[in-house]
C-alpha atoms as a PDB file:
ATOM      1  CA  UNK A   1     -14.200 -34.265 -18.899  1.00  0.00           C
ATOM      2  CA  UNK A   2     -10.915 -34.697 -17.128  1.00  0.00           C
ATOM      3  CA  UNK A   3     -10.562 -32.854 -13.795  1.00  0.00           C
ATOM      4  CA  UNK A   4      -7.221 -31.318 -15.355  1.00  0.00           C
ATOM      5  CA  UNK A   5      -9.579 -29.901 -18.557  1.00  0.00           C
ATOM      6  CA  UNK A   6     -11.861 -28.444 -16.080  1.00  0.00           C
ATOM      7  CA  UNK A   7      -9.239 -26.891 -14.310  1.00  0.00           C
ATOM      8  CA  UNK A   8      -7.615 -24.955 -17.390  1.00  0.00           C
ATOM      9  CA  UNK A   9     -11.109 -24.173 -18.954  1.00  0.00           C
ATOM     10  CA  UNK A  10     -11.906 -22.656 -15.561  1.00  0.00           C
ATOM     11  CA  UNK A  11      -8.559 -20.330 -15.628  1.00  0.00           C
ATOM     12  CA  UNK A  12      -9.436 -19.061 -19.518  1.00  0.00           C
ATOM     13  CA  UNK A  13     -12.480 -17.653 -18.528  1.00  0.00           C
ATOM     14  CA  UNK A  14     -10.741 -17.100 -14.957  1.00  0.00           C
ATOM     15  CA  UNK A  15      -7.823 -14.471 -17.496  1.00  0.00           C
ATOM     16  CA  UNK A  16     -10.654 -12.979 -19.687  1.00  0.00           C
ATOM     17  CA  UNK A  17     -12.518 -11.527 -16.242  1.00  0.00           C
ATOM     18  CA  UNK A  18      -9.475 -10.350 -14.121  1.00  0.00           C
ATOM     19  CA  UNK A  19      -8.086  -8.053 -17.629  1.00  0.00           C
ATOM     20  CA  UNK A  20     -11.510  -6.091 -17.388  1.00  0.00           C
ATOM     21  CA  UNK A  21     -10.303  -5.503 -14.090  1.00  0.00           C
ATOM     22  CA  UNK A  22      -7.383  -3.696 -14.969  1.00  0.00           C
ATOM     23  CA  UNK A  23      -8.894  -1.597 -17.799  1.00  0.00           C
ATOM     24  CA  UNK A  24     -12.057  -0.743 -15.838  1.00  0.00           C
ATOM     25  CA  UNK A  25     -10.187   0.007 -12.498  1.00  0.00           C
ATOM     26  CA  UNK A  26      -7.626   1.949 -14.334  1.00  0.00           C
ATOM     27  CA  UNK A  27     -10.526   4.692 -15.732  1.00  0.00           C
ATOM     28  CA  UNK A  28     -12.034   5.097 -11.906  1.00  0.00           C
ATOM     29  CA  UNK A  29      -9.136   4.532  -9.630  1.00  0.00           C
ATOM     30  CA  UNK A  30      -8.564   7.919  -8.485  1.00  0.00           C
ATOM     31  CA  UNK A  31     -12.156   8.346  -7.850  1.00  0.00           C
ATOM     32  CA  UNK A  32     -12.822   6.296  -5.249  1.00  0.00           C
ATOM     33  CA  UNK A  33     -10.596   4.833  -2.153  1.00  0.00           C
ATOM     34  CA  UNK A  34      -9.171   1.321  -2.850  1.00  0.00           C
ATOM     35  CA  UNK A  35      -9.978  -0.043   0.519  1.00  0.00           C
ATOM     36  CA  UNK A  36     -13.741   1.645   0.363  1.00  0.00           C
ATOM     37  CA  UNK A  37     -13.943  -0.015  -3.127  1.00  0.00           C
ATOM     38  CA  UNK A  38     -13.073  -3.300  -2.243  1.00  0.00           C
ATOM     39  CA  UNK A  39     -14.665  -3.526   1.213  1.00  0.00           C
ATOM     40  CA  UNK A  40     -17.964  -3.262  -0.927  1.00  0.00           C
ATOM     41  CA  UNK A  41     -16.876  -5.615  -3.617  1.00  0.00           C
ATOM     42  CA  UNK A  42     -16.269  -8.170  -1.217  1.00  0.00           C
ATOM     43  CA  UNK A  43     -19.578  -7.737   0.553  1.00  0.00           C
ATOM     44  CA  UNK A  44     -21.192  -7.536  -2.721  1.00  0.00           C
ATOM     45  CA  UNK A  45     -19.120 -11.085  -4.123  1.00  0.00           C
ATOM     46  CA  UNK A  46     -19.563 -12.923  -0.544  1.00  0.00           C
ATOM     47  CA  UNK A  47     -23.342 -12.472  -1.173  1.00  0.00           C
ATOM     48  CA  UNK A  48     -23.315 -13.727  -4.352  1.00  0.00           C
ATOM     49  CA  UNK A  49     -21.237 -16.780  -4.033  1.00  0.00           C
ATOM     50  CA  UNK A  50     -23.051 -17.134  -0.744  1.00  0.00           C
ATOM     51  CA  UNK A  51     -26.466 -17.434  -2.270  1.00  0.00           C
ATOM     52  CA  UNK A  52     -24.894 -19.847  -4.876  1.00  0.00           C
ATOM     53  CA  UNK A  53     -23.308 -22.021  -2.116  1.00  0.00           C
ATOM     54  CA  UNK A  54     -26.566 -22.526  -0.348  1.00  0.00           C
ATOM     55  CA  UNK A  55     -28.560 -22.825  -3.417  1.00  0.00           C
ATOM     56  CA  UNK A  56     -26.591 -26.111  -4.729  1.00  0.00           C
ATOM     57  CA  UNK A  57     -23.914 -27.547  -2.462  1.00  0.00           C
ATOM     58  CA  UNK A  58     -25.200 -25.729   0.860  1.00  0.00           C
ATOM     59  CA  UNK A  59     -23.265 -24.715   3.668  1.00  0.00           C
ATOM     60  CA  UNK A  60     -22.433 -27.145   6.306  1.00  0.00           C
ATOM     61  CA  UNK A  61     -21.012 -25.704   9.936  1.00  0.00           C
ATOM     62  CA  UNK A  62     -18.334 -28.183   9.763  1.00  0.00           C
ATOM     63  CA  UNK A  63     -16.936 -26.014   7.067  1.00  0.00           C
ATOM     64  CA  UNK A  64     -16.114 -23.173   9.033  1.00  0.00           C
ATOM     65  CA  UNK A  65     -13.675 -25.423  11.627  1.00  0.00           C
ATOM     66  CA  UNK A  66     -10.905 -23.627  11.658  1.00  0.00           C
ATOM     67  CA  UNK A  67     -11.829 -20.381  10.820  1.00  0.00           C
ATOM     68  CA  UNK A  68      -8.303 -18.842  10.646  1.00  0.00           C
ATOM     69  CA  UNK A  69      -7.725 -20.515   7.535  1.00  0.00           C
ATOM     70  CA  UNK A  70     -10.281 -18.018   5.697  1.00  0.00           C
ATOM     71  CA  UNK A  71      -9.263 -15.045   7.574  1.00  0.00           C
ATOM     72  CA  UNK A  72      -5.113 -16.197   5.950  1.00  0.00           C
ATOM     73  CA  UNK A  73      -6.761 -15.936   2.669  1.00  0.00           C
ATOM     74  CA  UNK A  74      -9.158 -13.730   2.692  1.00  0.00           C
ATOM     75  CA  UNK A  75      -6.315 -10.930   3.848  1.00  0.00           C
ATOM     76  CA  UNK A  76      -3.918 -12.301   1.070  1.00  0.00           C
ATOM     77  CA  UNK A  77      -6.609 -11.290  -1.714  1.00  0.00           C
ATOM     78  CA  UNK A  78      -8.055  -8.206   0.179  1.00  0.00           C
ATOM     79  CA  UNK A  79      -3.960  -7.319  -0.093  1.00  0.00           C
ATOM     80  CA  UNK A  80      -4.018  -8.035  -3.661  1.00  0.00           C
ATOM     81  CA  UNK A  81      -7.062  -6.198  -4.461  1.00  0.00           C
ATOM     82  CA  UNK A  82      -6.332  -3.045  -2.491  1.00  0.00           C
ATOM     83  CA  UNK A  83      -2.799  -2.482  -4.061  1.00  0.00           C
ATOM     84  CA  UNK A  84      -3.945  -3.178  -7.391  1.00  0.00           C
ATOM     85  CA  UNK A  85      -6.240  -0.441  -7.457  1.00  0.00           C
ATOM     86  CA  UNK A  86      -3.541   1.959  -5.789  1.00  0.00           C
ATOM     87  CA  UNK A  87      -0.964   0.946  -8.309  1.00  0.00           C
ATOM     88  CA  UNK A  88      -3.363   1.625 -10.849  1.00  0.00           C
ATOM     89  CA  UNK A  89      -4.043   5.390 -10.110  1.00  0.00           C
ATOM     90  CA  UNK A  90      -0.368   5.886 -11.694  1.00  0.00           C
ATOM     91  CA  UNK A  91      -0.065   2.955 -14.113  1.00  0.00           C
ATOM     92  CA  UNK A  92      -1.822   1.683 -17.237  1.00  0.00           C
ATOM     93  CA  UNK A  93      -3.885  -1.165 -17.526  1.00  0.00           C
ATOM     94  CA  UNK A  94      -1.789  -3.022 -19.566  1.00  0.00           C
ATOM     95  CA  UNK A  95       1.640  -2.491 -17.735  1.00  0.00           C
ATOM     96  CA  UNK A  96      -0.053  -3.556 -14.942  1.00  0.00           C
ATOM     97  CA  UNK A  97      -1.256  -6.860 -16.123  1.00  0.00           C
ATOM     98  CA  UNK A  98       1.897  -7.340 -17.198  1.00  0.00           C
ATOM     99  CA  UNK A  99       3.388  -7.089 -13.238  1.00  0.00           C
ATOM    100  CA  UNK A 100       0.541  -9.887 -13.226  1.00  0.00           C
ATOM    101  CA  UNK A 101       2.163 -12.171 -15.048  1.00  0.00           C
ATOM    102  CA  UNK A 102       5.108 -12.223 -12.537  1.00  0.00           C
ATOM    103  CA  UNK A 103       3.153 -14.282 -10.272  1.00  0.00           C
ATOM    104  CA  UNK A 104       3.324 -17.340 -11.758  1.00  0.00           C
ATOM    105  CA  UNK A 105       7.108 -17.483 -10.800  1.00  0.00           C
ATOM    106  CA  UNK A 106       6.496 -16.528  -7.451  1.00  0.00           C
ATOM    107  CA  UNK A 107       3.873 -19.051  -6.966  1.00  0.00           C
ATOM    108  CA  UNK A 108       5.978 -21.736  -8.133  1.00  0.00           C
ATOM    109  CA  UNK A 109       8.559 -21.043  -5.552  1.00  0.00           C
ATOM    110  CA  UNK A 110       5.980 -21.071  -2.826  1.00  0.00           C
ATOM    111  CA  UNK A 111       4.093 -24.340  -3.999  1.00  0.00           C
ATOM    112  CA  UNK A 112       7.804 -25.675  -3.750  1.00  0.00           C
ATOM    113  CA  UNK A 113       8.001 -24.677   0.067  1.00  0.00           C
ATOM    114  CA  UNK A 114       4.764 -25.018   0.988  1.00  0.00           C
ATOM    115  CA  UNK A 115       4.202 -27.821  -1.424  1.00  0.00           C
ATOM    116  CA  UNK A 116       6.907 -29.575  -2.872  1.00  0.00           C
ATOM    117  CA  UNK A 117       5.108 -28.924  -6.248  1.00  0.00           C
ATOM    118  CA  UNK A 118       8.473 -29.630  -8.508  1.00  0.00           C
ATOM    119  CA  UNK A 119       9.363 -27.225 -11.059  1.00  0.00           C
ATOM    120  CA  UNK A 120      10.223 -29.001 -14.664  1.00  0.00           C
ATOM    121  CA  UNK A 121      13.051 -27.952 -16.986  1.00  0.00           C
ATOM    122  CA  UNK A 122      10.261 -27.029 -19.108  1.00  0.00           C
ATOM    123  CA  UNK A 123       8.155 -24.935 -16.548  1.00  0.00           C
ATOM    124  CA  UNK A 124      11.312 -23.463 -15.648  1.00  0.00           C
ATOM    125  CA  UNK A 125      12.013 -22.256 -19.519  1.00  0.00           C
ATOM    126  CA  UNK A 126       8.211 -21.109 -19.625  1.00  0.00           C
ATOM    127  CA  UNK A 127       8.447 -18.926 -16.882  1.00  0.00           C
ATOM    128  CA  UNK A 128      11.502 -17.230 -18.087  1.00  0.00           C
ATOM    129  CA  UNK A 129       9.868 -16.326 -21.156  1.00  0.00           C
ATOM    130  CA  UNK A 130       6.620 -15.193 -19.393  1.00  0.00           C
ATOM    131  CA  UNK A 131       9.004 -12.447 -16.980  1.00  0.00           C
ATOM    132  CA  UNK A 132      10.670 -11.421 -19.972  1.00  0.00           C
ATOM    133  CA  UNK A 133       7.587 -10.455 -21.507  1.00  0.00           C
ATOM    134  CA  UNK A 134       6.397  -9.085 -19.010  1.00  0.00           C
ATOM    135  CA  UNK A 135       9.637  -6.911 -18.019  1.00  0.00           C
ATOM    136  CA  UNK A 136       9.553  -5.781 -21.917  1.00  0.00           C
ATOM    137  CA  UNK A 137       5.734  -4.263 -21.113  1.00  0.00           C
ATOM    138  CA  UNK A 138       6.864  -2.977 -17.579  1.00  0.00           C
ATOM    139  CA  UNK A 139       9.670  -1.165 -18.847  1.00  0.00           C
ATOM    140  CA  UNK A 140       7.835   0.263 -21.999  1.00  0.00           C
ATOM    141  CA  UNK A 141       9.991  -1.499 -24.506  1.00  0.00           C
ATOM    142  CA  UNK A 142      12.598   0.683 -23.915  1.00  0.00           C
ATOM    143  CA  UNK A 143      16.251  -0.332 -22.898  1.00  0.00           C
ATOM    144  CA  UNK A 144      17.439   2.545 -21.226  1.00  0.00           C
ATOM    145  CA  UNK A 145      14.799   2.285 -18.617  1.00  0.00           C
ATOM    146  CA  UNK A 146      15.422  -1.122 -18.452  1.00  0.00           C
ATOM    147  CA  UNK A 147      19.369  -0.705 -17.742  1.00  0.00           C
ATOM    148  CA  UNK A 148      18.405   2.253 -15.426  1.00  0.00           C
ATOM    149  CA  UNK A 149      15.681   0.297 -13.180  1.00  0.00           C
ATOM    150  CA  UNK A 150      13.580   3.184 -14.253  1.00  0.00           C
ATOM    151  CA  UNK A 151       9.860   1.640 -12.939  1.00  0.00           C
ATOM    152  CA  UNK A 152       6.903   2.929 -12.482  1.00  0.00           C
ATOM    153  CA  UNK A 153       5.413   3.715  -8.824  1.00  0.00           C
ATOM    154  CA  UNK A 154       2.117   2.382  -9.654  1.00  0.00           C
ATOM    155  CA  UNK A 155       4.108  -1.042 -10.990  1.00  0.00           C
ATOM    156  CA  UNK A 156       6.169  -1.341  -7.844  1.00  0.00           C
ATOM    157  CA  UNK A 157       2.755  -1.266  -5.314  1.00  0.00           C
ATOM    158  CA  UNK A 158       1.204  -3.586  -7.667  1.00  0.00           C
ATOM    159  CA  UNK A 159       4.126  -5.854  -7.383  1.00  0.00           C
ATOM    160  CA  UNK A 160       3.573  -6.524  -3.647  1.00  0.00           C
ATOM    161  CA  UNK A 161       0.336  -7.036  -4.165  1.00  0.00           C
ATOM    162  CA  UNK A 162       1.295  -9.788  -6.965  1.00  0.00           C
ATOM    163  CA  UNK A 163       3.851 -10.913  -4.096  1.00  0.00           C
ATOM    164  CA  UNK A 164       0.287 -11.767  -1.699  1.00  0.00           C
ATOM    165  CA  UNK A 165      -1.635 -13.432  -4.496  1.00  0.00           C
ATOM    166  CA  UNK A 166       1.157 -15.634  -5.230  1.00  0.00           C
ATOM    167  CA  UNK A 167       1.232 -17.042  -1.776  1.00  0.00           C
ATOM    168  CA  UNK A 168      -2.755 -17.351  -2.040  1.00  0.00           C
ATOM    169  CA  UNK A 169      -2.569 -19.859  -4.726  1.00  0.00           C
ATOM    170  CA  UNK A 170      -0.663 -22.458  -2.901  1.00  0.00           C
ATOM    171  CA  UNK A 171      -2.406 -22.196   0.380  1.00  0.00           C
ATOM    172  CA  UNK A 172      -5.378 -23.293  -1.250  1.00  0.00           C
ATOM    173  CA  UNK A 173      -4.662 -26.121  -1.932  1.00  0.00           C
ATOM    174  CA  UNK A 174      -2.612 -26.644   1.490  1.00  0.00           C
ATOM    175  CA  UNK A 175      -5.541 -25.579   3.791  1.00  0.00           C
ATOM    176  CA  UNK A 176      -8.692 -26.807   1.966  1.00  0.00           C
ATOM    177  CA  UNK A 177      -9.924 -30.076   3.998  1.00  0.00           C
ATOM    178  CA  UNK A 178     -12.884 -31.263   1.331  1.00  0.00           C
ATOM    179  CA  UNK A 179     -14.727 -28.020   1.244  1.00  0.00           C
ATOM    180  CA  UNK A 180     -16.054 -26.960  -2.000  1.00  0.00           C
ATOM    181  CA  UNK A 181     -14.469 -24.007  -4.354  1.00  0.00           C
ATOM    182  CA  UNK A 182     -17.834 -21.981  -3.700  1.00  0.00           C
ATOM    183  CA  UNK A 183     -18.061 -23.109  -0.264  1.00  0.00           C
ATOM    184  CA  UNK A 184     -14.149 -22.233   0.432  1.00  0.00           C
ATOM    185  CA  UNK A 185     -14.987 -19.075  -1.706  1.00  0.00           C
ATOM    186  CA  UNK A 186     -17.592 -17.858   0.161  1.00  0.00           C
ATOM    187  CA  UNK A 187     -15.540 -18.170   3.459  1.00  0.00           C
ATOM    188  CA  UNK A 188     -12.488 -16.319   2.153  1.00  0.00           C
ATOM    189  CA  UNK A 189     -14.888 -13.381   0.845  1.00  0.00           C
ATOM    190  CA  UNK A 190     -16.712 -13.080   4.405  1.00  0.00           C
ATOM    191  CA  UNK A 191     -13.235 -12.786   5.604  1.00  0.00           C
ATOM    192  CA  UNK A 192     -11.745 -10.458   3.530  1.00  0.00           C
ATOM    193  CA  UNK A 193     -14.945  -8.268   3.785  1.00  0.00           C
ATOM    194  CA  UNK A 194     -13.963  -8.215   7.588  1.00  0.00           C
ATOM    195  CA  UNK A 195     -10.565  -7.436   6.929  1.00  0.00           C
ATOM    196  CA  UNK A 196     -11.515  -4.770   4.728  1.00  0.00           C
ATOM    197  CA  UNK A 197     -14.223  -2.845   7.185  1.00  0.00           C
ATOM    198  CA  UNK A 198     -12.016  -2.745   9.671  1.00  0.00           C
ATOM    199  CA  UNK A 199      -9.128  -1.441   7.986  1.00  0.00           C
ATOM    200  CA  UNK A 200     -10.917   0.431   5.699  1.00  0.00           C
ATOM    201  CA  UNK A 201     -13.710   1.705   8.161  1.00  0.00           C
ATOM    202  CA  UNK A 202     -12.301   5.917   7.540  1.00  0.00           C
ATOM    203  CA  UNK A 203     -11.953   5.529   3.956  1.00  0.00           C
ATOM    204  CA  UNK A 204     -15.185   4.084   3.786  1.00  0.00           C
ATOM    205  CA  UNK A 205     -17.171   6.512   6.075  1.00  0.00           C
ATOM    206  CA  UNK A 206     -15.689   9.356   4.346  1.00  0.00           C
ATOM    207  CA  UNK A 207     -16.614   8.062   0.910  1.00  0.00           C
ATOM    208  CA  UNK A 208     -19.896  10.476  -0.842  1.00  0.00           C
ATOM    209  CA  UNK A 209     -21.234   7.110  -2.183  1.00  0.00           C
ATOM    210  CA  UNK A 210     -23.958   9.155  -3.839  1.00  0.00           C
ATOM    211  CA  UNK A 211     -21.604  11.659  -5.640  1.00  0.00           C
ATOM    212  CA  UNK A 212     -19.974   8.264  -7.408  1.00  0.00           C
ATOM    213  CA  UNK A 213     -20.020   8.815 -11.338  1.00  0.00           C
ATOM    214  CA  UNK A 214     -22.537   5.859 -12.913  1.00  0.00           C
ATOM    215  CA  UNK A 215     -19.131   4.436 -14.165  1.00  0.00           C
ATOM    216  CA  UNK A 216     -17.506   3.998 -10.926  1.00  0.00           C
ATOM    217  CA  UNK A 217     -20.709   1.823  -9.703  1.00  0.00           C
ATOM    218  CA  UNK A 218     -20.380   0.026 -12.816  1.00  0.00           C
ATOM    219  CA  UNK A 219     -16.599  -0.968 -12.079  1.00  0.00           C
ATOM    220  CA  UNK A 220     -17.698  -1.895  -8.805  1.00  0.00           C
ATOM    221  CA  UNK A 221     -20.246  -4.056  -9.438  1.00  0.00           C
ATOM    222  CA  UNK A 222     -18.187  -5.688 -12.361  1.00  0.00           C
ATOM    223  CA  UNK A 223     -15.083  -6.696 -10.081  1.00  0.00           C
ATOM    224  CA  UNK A 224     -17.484  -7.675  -7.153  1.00  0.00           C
ATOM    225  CA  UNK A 225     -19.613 -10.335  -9.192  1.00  0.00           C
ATOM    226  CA  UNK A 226     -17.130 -10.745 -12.585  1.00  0.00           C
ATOM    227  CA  UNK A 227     -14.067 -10.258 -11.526  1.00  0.00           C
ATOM    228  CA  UNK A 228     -14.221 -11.511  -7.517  1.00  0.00           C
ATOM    229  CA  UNK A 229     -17.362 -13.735  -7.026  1.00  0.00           C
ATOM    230  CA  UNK A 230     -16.836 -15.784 -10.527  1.00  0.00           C
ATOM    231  CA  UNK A 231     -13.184 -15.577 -10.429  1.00  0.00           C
ATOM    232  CA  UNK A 232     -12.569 -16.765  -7.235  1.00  0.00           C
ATOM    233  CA  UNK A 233     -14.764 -19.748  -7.383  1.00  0.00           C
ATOM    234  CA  UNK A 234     -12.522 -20.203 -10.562  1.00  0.00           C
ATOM    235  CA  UNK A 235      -9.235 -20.292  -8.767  1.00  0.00           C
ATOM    236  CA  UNK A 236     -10.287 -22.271  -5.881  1.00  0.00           C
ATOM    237  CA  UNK A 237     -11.857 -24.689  -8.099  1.00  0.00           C
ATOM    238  CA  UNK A 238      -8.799 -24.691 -10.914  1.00  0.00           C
ATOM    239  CA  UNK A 239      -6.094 -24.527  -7.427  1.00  0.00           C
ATOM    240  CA  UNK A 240      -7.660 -28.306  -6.526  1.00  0.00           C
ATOM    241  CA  UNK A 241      -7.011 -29.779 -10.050  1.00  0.00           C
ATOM    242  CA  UNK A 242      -3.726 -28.315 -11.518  1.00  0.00           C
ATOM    243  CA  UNK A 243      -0.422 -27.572  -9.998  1.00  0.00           C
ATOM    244  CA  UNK A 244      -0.105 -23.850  -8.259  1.00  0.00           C
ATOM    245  CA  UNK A 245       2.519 -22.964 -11.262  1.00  0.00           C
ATOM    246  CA  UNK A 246      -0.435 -23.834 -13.997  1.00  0.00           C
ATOM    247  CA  UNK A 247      -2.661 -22.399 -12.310  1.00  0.00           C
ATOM    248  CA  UNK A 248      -1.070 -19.071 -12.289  1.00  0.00           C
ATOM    249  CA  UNK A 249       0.201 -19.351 -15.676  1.00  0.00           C
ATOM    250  CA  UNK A 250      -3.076 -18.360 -16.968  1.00  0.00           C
ATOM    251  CA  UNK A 251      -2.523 -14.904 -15.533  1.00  0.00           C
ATOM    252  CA  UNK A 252       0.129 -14.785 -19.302  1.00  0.00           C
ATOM    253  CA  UNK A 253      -3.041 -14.150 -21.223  1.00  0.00           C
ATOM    254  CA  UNK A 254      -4.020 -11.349 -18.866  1.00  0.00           C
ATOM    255  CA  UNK A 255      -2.284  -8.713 -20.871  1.00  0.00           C
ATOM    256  CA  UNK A 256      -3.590  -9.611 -24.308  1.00  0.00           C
ATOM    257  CA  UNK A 257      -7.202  -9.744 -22.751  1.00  0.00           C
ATOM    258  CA  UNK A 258      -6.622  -6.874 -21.083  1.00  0.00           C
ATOM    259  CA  UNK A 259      -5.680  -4.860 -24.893  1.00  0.00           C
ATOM    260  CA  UNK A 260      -8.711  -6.473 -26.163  1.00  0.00           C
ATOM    261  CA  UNK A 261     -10.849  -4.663 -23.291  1.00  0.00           C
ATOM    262  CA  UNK A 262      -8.872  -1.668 -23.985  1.00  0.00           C
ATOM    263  CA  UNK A 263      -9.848  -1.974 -27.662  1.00  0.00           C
ATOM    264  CA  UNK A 264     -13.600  -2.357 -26.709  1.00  0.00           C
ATOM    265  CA  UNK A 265     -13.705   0.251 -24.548  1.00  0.00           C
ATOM    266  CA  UNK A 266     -12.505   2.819 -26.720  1.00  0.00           C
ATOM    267  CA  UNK A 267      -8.974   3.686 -24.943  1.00  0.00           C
ATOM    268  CA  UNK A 268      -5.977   4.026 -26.458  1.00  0.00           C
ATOM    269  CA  UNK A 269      -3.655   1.316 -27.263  1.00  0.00           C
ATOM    270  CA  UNK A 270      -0.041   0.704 -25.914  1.00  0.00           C
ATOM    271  CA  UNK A 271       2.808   1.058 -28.712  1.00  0.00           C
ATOM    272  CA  UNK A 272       3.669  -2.160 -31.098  1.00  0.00           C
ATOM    273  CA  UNK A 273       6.783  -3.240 -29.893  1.00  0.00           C
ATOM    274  CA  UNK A 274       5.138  -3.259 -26.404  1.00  0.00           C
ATOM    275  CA  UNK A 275       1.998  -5.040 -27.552  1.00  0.00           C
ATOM    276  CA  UNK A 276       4.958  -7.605 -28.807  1.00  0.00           C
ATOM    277  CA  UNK A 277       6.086  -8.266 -25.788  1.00  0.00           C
ATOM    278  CA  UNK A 278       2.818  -9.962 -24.525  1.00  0.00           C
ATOM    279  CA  UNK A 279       3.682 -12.036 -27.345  1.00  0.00           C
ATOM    280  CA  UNK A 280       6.078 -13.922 -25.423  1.00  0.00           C
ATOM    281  CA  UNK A 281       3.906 -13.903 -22.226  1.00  0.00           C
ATOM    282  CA  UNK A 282       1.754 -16.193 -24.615  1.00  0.00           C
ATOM    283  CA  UNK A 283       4.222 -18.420 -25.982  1.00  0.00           C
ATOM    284  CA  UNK A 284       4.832 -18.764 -22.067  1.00  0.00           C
ATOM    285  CA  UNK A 285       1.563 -19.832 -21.280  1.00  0.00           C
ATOM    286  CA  UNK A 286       1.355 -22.778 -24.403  1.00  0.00           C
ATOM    287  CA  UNK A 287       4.695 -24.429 -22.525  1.00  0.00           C
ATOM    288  CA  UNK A 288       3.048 -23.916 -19.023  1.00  0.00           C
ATOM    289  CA  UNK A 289      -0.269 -25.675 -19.916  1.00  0.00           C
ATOM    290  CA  UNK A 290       0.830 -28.869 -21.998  1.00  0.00           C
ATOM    291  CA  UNK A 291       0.681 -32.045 -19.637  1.00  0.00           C
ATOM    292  CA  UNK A 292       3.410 -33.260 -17.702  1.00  0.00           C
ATOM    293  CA  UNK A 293       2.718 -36.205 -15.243  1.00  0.00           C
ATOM    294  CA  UNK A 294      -1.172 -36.642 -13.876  1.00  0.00           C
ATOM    295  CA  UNK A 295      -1.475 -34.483 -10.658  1.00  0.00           C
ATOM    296  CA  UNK A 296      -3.856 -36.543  -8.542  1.00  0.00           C
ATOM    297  CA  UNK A 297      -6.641 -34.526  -6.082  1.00  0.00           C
ATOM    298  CA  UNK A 298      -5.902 -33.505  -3.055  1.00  0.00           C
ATOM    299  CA  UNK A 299      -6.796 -35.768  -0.308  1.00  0.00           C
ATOM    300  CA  UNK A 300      -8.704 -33.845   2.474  1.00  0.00           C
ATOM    301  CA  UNK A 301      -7.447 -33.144   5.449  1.00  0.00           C
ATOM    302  CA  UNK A 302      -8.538 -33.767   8.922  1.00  0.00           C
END
C-alpha cells in the first residue's frame, strides 16, 4: 500500500474518533475541570502508547535528544485539548466540530512558513468551501447572526485552541528526526502530561474524583485511549506521509461523524439547513484528498 494510502486511511479513522470527542465531552464538560480532565487523559494515553512503543518498535534514548521538541508539542495539544473542553461547556458538539474544520486553513498557512508546503489553486478552492461550511454551522444557519458577528463564547475559546493544533501539524513534520509516530507520540504525551500537572496541579487536587458520575469516567477513558492515544499515533503517522493541509482536511468529516455520534447516543439533532452546511465541509474534503504531485518522506534530521 502506498505510504500516501496509509496516510489518508489513518486520518478516516483519525475523524471518526476525535467527533466522539465532541459529543461525549459536550454531555460531561461542566462536570469536571478541563485541565484535571486532560492531565489524566494524557497520563492515561502516554501509558498506553508507551506500552505499545516498547512492545514493537521500543524506545531508544537517542530519541529523547532534544527534549524541547516534545515539550513544543506536547503544550500545543495540551492547549488544544484544554480549550476544547472549556468551549464546550457553552457550545454544542456539532458547532464545535465545525470551528474544527477551520484548521485546515490555518495549517496550510503555517506549513507554508514553516514549510514551504505550496498551496494549489485547487486546495485553495477546497478550503474555501470547507470555512464556508463551517461558518454556516457556527453561525446556526442564520444570516443575521452572521452579518452581526453574533458567535458563540464557547466557539470563540475553541477557536484558539484550533489556532494551537494548527501549528502542531506542521511542526511534526519539521521537528521529527526518524523517530517513529508511536515513539514521537509517546514523547509528546509525557510532555503534555507535565504541562498539564503543573498547570493544572489546583484544579486537579480539588477535583472529588470519587463523586465523578460513571459517565464522566467513561468520557475520560474514551478521549485518553480513543480519542488521544490512537489518534495521535494517527496524526503523527498520517503528518510524515501527506502534506500538513491534507492532513488536516480530514478534520471536514468531523462534523458529520460527530451527528452520527449524536444520533447514537440518543441527543438531539441540529436543524436541516445546518446539518446542510456540513455538506459542503464534505465536498471540501473530496477536493482536499485527490492527488496532486507525489510528496516524498521526510528525510531525518540530524
Amino acid at each position: 500500500m502506498a505510504p500516501q494510502t496509509q496516510g489518508h486511511l489513518a486520518m478516516l479513522l483519525f475523524s471518526a474518533l476525535v467527533a466522539g470527542s465532541f459529543s461525549l465531552g459536550g454531555m460531561v464538560a461542566n462536570e469536571i475541570a478541563p485541565l484535571a480532565l486532560n492531565a489524566v487523559r494524557f497520563v492515561i494515553a502516554g501509558v498506553a502508547v508507551g506500552a505499545v512503543a516498547l512492545a514493537t518498535t521500543g524506545i531508544s534514548r537517542s530519541a529523547f535528544a532534544a527534549p524541547w521538541r516534545y515539550f513544543l508539542l506536547g503544550g500545543l495539544f495540551a492547549i488544544y485539548f484544554v480549550l476544547m473542553f472549556e468551549g464546550l461547556k457553552t457550545s454544542a458538539p456539532v458547532s464545535s466540530a465545525a470551528v474544527f474544520t477551520l484548521a485546515p486553513a490555518m495549517s496550510g498557512v503555517f506549513a507554508w512558513f514553516m514549510l514551504r508546503q505550496r498551496i494549489t489553486p485547487r486546495i485553495g478552492l477546497a478550503l474555501c468551501i470547507g470555512g464556508l461550511g463551517a461558518v454556516w454551522v457556527i453561525f446556526r444557519a442564520d444570516l443575521g447572526a452572521l452579518l452581526a458577528f453574533d458567535v458563540g463564547r464557547g466557539e470563540v475559546i475553541f477557536f484558539f485552541g484550533c489556532i494551537a493544533h494548527a501549528v502542531y501539524t506542521p511542526l511534526v513534520r519539521l521537528l521529527n528526526r526518524g523517530e517513529t509516530a508511536v515513539v514521537f507520540s509517546f514523547g509528546t504525551l509525557v510532555a503534555g502530561a507535565i504541562w498539564l500537572g503543573l498547570v493544572g496541579a489546583r484544579d486537579i487536587l480539588a477535583t472529588d474524583w470519587s463523586a465523578l458520575r460513571s459517565m464522566v469516567w467513561v468520557t475520560i477513558l474514551y478521549v485518553s485511549l480513543g480519542a488521544s492515544a490512537i489518534t495521535f499515533v494517527l496524526v503523527q503517522f498520517a503528518a510524515l506521509r501527506l502534506p500538513s493541509a491534507k492532513v488536516m482536511a480530514y478534520t471536514y468529516l468531523v462534523p458529520s461523524w460527530v451527528i452520527v455520534w449524536e444520533a447514537a447516543l440518543g441527543n438531539s439533532l441540529p436543524p436541516t439547513l445546518i446539518i446542510a452546511g456540513t455538506g459542503l465541509t464534505i465536498l471540501a474534503l473530496l477536493l482536499l484528498v485527490r492527488d496532486d504531485d507525489a510528496l516524498p518522506m521526510k528525510v531525518s534530521r540530524n
